[in-house]
C-alpha atoms as a PDB file:
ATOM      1  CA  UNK A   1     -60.727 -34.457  -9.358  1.00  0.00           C
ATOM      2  CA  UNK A   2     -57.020 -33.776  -9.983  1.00  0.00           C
ATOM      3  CA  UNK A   3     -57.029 -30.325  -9.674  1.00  0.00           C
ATOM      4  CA  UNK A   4     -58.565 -30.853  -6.413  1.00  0.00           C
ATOM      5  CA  UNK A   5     -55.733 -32.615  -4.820  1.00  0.00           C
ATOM      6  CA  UNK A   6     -53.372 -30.160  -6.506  1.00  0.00           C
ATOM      7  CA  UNK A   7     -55.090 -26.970  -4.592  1.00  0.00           C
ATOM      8  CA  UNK A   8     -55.064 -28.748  -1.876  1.00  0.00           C
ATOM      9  CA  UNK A   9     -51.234 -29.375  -1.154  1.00  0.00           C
ATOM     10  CA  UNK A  10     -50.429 -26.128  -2.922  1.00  0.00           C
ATOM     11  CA  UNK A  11     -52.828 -24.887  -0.154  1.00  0.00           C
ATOM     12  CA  UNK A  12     -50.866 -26.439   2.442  1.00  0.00           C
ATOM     13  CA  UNK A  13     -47.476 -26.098   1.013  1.00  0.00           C
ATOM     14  CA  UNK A  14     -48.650 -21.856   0.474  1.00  0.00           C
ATOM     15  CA  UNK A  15     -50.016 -22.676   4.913  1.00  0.00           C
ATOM     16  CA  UNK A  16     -46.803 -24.079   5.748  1.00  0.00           C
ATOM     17  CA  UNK A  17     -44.825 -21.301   4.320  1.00  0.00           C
ATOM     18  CA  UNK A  18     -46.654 -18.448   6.002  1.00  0.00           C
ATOM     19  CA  UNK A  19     -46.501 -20.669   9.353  1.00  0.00           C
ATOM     20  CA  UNK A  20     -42.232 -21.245   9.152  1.00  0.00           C
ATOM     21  CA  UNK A  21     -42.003 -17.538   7.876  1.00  0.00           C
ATOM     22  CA  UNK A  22     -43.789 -16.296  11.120  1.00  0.00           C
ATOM     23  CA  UNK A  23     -42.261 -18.661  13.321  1.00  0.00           C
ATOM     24  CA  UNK A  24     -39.154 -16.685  12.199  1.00  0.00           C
ATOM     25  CA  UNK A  25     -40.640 -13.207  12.421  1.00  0.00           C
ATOM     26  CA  UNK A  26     -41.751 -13.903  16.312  1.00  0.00           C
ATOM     27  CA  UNK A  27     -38.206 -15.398  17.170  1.00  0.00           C
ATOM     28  CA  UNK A  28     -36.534 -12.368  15.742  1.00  0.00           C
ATOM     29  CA  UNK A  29     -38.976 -10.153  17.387  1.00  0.00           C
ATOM     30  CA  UNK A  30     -38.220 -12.107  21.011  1.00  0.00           C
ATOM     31  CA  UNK A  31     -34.513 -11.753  20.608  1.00  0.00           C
ATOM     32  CA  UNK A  32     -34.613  -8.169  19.865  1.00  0.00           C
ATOM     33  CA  UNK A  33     -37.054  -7.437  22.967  1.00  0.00           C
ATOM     34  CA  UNK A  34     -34.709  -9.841  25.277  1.00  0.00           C
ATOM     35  CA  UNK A  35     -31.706  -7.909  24.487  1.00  0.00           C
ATOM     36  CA  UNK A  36     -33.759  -4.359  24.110  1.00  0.00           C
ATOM     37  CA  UNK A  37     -31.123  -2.726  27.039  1.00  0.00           C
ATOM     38  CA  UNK A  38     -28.278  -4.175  25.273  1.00  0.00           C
ATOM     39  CA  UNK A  39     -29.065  -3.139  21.613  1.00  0.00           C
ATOM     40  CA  UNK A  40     -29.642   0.559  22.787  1.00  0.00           C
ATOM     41  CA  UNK A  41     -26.398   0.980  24.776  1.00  0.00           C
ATOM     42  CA  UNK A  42     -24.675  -0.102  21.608  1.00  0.00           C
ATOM     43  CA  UNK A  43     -26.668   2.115  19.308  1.00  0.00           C
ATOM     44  CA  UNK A  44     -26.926   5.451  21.631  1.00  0.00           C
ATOM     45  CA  UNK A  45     -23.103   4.653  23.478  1.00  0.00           C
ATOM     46  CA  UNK A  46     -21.618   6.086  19.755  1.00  0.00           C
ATOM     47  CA  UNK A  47     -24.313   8.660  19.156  1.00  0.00           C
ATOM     48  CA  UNK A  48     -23.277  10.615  21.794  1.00  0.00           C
ATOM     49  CA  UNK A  49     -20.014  10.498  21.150  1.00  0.00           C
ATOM     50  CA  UNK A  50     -20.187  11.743  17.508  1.00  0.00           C
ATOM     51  CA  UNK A  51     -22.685  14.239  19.465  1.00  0.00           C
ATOM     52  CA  UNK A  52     -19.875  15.336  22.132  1.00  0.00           C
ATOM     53  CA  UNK A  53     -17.027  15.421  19.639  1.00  0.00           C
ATOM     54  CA  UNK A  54     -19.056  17.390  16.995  1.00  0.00           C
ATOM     55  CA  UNK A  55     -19.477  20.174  19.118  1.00  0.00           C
ATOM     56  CA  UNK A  56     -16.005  19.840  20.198  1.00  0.00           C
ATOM     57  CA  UNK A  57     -15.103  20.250  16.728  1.00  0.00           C
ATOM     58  CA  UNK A  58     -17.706  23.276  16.094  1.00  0.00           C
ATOM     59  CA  UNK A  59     -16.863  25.340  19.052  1.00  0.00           C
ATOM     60  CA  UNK A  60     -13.090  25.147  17.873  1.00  0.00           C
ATOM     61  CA  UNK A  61     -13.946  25.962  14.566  1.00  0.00           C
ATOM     62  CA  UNK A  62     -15.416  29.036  15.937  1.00  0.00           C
ATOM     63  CA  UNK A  63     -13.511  29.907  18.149  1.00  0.00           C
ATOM     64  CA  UNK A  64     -10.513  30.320  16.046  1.00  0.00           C
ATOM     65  CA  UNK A  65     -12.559  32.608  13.908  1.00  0.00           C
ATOM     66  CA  UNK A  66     -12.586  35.247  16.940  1.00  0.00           C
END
């Protein structure tokens, strides 16, 4: 009968777990949707300017060569 109390509050230690750990994963997942505009003006903002001053870079390179 030992066992059986054993399974069971591994059971709901193993519940508990899963619960706290997707708790978490739906918090992060609201922050990043609440701040959605925010988080791609910071990632695309430096992409195009890498973007603009690569082909800055390219057309001089080539146009030196002519």
């Amino acid at each position: 009968m030992m066992w059986l109390v054993v399974a069971v509050v591994l059971c709901g230690c193993i519940i508990g777990v899963i619960v706290f750990a997707g708790g978490r994963l739906m918090g992060i997942i609201g922050a990043v949707q609440a701040n959605a505009v925010q988080l791609a003006v910071h990632f695309i903002g430096p992409i195009v300017a890498i973007g603009w001053t690569l082909s800055k870079f390219y057309a001089l390179r080539h146009s030196k060569g002519n």
